[in-house]
C-alpha atoms as a PDB file:
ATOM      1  CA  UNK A   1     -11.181  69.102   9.825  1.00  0.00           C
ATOM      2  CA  UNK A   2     -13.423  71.681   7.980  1.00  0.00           C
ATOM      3  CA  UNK A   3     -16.712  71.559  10.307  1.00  0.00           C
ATOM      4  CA  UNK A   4     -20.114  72.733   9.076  1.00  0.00           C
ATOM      5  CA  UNK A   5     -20.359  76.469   9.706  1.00  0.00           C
ATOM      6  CA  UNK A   6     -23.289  77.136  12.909  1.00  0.00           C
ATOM      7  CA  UNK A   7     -26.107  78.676  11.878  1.00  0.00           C
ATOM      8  CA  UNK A   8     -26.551  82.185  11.952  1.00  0.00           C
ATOM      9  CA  UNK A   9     -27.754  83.908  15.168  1.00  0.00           C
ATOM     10  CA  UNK A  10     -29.686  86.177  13.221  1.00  0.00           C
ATOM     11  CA  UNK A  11     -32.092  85.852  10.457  1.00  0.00           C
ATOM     12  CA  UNK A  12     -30.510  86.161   6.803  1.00  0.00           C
ATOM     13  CA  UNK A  13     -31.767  89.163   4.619  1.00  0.00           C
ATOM     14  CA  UNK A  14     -31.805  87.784   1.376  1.00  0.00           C
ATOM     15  CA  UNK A  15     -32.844  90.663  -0.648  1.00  0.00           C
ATOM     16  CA  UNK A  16     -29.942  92.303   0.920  1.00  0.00           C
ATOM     17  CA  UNK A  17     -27.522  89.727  -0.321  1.00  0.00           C
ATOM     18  CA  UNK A  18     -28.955  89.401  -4.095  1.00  0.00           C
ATOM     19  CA  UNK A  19     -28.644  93.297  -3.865  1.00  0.00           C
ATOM     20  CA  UNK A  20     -24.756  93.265  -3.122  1.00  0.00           C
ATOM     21  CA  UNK A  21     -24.000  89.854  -5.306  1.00  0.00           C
ATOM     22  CA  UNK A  22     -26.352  91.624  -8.501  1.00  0.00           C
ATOM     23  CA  UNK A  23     -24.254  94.325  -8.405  1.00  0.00           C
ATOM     24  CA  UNK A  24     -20.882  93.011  -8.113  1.00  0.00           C
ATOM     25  CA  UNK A  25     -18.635  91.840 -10.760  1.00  0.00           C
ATOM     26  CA  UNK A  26     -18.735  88.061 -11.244  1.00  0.00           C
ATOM     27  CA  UNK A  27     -15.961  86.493 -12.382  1.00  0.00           C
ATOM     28  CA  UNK A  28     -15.839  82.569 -13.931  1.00  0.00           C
ATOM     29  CA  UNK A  29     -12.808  80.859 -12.541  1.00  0.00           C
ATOM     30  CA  UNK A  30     -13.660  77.491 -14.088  1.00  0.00           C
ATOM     31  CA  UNK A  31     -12.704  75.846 -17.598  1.00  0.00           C
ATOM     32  CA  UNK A  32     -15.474  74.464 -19.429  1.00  0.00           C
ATOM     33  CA  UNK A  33     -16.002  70.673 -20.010  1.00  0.00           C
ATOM     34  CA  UNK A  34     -14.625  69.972 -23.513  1.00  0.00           C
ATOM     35  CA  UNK A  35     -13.928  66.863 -26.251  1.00  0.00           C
ATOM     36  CA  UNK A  36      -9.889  67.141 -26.287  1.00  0.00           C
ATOM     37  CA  UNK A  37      -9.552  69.063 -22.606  1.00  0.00           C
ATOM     38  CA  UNK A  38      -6.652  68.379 -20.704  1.00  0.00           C
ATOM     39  CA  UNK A  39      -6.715  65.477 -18.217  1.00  0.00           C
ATOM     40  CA  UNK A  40      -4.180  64.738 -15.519  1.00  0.00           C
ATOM     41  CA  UNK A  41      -2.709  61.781 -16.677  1.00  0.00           C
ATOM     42  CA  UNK A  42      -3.757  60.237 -13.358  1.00  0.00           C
ATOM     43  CA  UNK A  43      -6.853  60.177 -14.305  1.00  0.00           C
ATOM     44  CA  UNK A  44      -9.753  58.635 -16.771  1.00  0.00           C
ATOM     45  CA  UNK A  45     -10.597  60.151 -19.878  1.00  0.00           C
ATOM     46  CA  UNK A  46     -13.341  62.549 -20.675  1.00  0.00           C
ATOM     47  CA  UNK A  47     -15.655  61.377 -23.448  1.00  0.00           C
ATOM     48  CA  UNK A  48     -19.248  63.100 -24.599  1.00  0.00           C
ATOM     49  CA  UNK A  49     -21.683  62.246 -27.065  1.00  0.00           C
ATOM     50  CA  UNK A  50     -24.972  62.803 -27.846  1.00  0.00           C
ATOM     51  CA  UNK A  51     -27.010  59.780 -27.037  1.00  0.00           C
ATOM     52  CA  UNK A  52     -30.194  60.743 -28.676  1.00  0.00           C
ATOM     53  CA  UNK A  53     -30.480  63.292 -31.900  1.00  0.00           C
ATOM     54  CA  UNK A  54     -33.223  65.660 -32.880  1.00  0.00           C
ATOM     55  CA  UNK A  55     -35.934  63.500 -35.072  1.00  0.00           C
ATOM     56  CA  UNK A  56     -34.782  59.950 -33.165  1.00  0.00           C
ATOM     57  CA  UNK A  57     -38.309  59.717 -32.156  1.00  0.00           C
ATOM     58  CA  UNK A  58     -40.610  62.910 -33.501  1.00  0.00           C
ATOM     59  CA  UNK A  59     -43.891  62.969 -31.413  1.00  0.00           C
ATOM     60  CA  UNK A  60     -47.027  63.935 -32.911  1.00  0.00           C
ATOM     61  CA  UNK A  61     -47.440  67.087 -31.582  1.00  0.00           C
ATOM     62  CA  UNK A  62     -44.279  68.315 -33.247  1.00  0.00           C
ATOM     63  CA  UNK A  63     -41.748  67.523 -29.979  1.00  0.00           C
ATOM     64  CA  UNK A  64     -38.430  65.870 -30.531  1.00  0.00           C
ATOM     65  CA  UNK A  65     -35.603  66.166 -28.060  1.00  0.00           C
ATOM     66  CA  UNK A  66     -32.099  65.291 -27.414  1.00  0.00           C
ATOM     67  CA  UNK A  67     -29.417  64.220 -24.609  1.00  0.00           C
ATOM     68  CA  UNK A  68     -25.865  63.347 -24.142  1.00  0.00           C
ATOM     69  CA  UNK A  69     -23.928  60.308 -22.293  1.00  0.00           C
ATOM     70  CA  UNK A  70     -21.061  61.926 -20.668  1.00  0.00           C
ATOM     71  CA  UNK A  71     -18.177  59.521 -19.293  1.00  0.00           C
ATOM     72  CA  UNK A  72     -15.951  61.484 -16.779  1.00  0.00           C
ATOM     73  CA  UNK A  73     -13.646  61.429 -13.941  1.00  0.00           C
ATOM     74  CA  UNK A  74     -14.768  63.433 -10.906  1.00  0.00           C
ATOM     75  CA  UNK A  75     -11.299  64.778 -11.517  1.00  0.00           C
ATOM     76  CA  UNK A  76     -12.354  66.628 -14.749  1.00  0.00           C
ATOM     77  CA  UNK A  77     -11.768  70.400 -15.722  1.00  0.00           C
ATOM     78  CA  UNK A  78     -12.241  72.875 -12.784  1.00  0.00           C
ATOM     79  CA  UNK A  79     -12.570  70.540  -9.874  1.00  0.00           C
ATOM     80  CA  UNK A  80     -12.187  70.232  -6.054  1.00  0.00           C
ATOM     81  CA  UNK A  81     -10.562  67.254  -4.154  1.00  0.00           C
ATOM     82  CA  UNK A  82     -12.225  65.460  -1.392  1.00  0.00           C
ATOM     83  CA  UNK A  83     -10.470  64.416   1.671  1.00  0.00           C
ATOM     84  CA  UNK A  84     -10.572  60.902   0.822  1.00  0.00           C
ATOM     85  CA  UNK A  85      -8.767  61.371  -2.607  1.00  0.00           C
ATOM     86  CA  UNK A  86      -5.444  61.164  -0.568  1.00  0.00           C
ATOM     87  CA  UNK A  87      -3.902  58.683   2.041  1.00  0.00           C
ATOM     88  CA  UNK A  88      -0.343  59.073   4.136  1.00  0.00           C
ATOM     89  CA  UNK A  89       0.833  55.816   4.730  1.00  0.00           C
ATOM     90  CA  UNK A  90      -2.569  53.982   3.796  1.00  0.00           C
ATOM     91  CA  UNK A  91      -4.386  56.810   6.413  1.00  0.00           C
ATOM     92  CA  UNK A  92      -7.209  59.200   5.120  1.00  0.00           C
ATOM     93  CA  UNK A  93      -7.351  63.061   7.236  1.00  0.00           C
ATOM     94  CA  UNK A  94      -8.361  61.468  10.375  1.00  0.00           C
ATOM     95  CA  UNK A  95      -6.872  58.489  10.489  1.00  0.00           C
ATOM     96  CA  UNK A  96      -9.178  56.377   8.873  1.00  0.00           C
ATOM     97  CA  UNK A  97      -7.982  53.554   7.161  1.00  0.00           C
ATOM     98  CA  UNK A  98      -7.781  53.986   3.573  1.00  0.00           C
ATOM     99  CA  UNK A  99      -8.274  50.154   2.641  1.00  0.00           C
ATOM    100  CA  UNK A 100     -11.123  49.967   5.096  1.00  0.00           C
ATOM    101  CA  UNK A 101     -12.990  52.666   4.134  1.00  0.00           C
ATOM    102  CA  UNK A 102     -13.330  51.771   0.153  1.00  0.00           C
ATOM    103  CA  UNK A 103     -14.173  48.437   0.534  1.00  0.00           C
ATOM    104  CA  UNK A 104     -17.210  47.763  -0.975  1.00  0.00           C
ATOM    105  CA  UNK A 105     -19.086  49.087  -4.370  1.00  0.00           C
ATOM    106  CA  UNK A 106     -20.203  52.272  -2.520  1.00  0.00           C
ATOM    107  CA  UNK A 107     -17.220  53.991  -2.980  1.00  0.00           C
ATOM    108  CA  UNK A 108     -16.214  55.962  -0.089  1.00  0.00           C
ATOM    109  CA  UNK A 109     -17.040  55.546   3.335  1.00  0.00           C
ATOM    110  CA  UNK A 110     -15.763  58.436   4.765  1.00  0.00           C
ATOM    111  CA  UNK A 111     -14.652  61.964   3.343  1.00  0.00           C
ATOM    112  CA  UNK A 112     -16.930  61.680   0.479  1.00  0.00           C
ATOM    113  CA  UNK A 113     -17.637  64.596  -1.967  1.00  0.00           C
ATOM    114  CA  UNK A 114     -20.634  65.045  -0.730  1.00  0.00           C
ATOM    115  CA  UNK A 115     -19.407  66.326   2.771  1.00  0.00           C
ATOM    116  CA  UNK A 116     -18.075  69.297   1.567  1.00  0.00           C
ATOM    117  CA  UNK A 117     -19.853  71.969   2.164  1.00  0.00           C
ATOM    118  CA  UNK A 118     -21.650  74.672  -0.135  1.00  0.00           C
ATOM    119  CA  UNK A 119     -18.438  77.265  -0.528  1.00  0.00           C
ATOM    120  CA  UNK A 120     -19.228  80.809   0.689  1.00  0.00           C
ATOM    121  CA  UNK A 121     -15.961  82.289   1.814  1.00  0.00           C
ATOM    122  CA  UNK A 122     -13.337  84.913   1.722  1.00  0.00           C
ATOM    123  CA  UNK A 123     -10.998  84.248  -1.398  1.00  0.00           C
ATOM    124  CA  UNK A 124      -7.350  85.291  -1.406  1.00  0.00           C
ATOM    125  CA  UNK A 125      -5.629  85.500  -4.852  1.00  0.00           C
ATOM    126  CA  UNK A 126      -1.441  85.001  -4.412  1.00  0.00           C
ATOM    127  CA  UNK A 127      -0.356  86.050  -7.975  1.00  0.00           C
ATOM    128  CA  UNK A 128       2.951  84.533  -7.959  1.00  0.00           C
ATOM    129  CA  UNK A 129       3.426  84.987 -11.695  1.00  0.00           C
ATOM    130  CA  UNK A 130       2.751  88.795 -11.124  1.00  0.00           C
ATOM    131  CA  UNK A 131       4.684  89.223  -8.241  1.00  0.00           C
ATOM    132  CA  UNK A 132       7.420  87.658 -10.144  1.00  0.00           C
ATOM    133  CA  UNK A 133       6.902  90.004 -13.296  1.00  0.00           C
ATOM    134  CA  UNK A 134       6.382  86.813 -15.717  1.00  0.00           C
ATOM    135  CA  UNK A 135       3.036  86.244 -17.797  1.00  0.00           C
ATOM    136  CA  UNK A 136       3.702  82.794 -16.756  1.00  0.00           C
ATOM    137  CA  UNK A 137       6.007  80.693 -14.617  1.00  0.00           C
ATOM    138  CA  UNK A 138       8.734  78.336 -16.413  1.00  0.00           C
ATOM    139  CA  UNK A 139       7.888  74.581 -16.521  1.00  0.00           C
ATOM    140  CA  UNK A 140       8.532  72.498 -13.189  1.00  0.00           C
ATOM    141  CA  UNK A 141       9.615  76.078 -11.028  1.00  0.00           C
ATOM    142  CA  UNK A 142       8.925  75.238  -7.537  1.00  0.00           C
ATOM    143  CA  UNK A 143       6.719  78.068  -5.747  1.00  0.00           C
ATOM    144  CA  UNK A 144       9.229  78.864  -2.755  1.00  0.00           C
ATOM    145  CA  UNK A 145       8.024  80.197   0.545  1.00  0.00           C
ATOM    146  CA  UNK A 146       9.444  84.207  -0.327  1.00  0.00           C
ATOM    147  CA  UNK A 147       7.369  83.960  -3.841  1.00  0.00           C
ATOM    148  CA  UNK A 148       3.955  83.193  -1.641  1.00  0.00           C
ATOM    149  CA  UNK A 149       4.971  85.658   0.816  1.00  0.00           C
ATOM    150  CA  UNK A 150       6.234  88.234  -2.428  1.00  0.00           C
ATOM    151  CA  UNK A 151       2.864  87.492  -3.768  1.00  0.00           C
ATOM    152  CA  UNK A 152       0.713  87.868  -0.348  1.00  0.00           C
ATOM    153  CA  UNK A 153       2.009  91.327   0.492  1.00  0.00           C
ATOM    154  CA  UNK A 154       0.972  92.132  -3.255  1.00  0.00           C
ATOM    155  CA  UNK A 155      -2.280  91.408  -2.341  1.00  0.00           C
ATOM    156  CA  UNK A 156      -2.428  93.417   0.360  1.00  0.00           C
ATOM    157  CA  UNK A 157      -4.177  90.948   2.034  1.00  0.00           C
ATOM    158  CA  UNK A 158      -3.331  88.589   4.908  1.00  0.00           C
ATOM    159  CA  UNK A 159      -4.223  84.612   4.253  1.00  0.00           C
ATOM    160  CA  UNK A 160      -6.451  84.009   7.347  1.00  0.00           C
ATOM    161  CA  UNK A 161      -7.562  80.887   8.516  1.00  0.00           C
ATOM    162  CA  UNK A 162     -10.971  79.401   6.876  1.00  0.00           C
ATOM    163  CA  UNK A 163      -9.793  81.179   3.204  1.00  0.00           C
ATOM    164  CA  UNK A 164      -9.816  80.045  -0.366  1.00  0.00           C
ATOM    165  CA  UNK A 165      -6.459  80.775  -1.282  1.00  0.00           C
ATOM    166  CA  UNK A 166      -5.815  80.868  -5.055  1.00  0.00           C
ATOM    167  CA  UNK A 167      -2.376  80.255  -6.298  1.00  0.00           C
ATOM    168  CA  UNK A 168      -1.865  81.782 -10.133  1.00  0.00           C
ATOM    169  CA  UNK A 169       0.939  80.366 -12.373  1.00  0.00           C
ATOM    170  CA  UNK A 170      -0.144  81.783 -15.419  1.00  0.00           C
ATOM    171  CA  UNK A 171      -0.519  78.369 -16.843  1.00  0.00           C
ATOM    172  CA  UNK A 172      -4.722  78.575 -17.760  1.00  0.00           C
ATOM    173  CA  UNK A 173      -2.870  80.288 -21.024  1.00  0.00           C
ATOM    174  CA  UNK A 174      -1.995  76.926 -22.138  1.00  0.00           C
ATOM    175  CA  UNK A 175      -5.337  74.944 -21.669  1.00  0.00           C
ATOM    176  CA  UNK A 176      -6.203  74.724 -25.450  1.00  0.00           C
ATOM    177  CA  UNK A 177      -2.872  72.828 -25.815  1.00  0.00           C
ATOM    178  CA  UNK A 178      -2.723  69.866 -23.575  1.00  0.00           C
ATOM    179  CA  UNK A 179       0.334  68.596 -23.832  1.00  0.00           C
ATOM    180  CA  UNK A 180       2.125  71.463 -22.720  1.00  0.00           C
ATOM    181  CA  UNK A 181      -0.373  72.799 -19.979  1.00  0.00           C
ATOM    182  CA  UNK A 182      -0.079  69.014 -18.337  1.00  0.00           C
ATOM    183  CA  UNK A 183       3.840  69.618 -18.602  1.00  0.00           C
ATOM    184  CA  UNK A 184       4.265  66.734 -20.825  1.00  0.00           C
ATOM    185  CA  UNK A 185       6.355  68.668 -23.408  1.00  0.00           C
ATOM    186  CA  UNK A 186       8.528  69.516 -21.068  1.00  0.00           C
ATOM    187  CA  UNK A 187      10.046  69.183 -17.618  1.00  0.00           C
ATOM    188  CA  UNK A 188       6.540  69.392 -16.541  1.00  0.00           C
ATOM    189  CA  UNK A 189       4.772  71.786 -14.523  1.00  0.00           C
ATOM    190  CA  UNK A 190       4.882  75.118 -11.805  1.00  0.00           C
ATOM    191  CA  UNK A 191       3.322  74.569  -8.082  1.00  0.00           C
ATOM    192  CA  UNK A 192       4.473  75.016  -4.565  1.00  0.00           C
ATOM    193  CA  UNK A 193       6.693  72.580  -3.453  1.00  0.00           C
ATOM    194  CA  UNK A 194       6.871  70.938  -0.101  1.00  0.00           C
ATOM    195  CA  UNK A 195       7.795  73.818   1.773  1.00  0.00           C
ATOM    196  CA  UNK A 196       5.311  76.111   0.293  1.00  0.00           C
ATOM    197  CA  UNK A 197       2.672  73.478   0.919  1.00  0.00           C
ATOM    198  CA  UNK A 198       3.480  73.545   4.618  1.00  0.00           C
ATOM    199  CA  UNK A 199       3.358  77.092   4.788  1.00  0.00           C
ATOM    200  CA  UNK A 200       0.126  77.443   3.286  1.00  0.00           C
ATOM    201  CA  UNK A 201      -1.017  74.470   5.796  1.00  0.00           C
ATOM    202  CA  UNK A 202       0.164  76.490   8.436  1.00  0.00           C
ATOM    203  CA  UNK A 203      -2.586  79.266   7.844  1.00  0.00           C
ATOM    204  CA  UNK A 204      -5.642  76.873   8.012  1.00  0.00           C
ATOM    205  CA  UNK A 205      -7.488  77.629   4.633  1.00  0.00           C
ATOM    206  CA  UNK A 206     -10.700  75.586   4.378  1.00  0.00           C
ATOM    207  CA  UNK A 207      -9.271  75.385   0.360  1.00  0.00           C
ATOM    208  CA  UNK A 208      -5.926  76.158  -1.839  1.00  0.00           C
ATOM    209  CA  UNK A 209      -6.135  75.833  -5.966  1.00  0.00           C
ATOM    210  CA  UNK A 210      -4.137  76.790  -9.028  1.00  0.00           C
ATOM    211  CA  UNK A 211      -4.219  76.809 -12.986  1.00  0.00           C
ATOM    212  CA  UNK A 212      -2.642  74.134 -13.443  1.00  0.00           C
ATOM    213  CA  UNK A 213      -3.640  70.744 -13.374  1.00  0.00           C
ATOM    214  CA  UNK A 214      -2.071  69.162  -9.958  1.00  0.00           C
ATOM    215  CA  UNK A 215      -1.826  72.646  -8.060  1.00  0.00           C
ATOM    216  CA  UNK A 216       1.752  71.539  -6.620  1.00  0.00           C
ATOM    217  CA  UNK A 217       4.922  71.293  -8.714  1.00  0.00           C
ATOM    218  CA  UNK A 218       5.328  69.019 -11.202  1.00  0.00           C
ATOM    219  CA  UNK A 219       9.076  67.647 -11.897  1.00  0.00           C
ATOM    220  CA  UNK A 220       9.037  64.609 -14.441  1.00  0.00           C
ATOM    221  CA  UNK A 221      12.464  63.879 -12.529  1.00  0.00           C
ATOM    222  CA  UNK A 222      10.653  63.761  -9.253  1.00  0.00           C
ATOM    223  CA  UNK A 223       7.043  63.318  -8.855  1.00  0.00           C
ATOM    224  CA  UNK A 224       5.922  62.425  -5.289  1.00  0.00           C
ATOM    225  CA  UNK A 225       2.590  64.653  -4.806  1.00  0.00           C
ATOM    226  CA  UNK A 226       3.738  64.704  -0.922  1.00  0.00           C
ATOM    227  CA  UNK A 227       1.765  68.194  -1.367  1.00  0.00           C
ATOM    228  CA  UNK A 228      -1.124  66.839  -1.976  1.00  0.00           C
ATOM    229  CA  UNK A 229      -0.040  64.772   0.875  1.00  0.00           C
ATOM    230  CA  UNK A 230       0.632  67.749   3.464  1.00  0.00           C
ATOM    231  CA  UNK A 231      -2.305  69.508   2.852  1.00  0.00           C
ATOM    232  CA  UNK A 232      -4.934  66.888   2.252  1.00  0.00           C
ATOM    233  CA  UNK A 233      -3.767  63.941   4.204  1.00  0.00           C
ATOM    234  CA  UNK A 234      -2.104  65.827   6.894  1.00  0.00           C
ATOM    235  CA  UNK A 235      -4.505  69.128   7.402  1.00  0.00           C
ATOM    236  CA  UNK A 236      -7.459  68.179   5.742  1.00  0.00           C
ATOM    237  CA  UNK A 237      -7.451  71.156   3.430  1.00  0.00           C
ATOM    238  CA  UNK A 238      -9.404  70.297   0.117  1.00  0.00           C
ATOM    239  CA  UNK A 239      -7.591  71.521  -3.431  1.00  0.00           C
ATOM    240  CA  UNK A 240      -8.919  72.947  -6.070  1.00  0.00           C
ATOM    241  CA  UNK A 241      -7.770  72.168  -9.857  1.00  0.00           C
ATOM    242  CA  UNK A 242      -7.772  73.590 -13.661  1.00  0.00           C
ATOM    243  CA  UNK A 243      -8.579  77.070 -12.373  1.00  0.00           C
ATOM    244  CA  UNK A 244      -9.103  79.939 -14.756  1.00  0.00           C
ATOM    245  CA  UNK A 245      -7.086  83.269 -12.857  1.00  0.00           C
ATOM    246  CA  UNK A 246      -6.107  85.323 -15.633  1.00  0.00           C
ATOM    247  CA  UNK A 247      -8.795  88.006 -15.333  1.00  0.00           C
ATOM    248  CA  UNK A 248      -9.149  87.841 -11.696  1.00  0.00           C
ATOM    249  CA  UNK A 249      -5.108  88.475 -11.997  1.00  0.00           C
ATOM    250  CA  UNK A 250      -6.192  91.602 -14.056  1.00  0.00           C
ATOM    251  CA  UNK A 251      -8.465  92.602 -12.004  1.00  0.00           C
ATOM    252  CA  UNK A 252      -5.932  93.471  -9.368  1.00  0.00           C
ATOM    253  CA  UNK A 253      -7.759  92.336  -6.132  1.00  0.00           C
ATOM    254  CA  UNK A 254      -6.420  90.447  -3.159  1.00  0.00           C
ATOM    255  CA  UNK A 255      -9.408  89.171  -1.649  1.00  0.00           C
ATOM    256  CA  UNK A 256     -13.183  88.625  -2.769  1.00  0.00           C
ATOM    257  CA  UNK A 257     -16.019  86.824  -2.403  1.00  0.00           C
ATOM    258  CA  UNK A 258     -15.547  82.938  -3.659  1.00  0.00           C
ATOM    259  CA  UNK A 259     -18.405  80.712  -4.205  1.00  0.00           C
ATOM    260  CA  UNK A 260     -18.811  77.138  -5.698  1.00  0.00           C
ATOM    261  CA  UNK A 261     -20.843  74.529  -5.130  1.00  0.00           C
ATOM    262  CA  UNK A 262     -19.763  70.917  -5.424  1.00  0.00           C
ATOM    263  CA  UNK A 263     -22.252  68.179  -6.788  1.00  0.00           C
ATOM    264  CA  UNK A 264     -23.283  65.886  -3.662  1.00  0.00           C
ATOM    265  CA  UNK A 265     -21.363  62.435  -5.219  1.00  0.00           C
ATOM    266  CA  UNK A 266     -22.316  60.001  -2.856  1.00  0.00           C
ATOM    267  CA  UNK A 267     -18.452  58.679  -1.798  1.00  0.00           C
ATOM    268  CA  UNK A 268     -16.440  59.869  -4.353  1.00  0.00           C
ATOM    269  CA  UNK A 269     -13.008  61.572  -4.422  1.00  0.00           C
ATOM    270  CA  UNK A 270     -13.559  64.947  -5.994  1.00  0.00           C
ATOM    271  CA  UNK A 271     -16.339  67.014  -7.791  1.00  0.00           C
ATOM    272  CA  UNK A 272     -16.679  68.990 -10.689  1.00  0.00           C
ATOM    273  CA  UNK A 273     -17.033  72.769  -9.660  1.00  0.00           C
ATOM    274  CA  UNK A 274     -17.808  76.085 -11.200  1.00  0.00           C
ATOM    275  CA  UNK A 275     -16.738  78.919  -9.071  1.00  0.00           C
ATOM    276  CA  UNK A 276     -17.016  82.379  -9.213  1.00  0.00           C
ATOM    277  CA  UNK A 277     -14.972  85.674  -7.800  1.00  0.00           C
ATOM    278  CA  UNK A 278     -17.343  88.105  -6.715  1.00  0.00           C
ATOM    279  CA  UNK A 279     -15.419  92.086  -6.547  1.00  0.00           C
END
């Protein structure tokens, strides 16, 4: 399971750290949270409205204000999975019983969003669309092992354990039209498939993610999410949804700093994140 990182033996110099993050290119890998976004059809609607309106209530020195209700999945835009969003055979990572552990109105138990940990790690981008000479991969193609491996030695960079490995598809072109970026249009949508899922397991990332919007294939003929499955379930690796790679693909760069912070939900099965590539 990913354990909380010891503390540091020495004592952190700050100033040296906003020195080297102020000067380095800082790229958004998230989509933003949007009326009309795509949702995984798994999931609840996203819904936003302003609650109160400029000159609702006017105070007398001349203040007004306003605020939005938002309604939203946890699973919404750029997000990361918690370790309780998936069971094998009614077992969280861990074995802990699934049923057991969400009884109750206080969600989860166990696994919660809010034990994962503030991300500040080594990120790995595999640009399989690249590697394979395509601006974007064809509906429902299954990432094979050889593409990941195509697209590693790209990189020039090994996946190492404890990594943030990002998977590119090309398929963040598509987010402003939502029935083809969720595959619905067609035979659905790219991803590793079981094998690739295992092999990525095998190197012991603390986190995979994608641009698309269930990170592992998506055939309409055969949906069973047993990737999710392998590396949530199985290896307690978290995912990482509705990532933006497009200029991080341009940028040509293997590995970088990654950083994201997910919101402390008291039990739930995912958070909303906003990371960013640091070159």
């Amino acid at each position: 399971m990913n354990a909380v990182t010891p503390a540091p033996s020495r004592s952190f110099d700050f100033e040296d750290w906003l020195k080297a993050a102020q000067a380095a290119r800082r790229i958004d890998l998230s989509h933003p949270m949007q009326k009309g976004m795509p949702i995984h059809p798994a999931h609840p609607p996203f819904h936003i409205t302003l609650n109160n309106r400029h000159g609702d209530v006017l105070r007398s020195c001349g203040h007004s204000s306003s605020n939005e209700l938002m309604v939203t999945s946890t699973h919404s835009s750029t997000h990361i999975d918690a370790l309780c969003h998936v069971s094998e055979h009614g077992a969280l990572y861990g074995k802990y019983d699934a049923g057991r552990e969400q009884q109750g109105t206080g969600l989860f138990k166990v696994l919660g969003a809010e034990t994962i940990a503030p991300i500040f790690r080594r990120g790995v981008l595999l640009d399989v669309a690249r590697a394979l000479g395509v601006d974007a991969l064809d509906p429902a193609h299954e990432i094979t092992v050889a593409e990941l491996e195509a697209a590693e030695a790209a990189s020039s960079t090994r996946v190492g354990e404890g990594d943030v490995v990002l998977v590119r598809t090309g398929w963040a072109a598509y987010w402003q039209d939502s029935p083809k970026y969720l595959g619905l249009d067609s035979a659905g949508a790219p991803g590793p498939g079981v094998e690739g899922g295992r092999w990525l397991a095998a190197r012991k990332p603390f986190s995979v993610g994608s641009d698309t919007s269930a990170f592992e294939v998506m055939n309409h003929h055969n949906i069973t999410l047993e990737v999710h499955m392998i590396l949530i379930a199985q290896n307690g690796i978290h995912i990482i949804e509705n990532l933006t790679l497009d200029e991080l693909g341009a940028a040509g760069q293997g590995s970088f700093a990654f950083v994201a912070q997910p919101l402390r939900i008291t039990g739930a099965t995912g958070s909303p994140v906003r990371p960013l590539a640091l070159l």
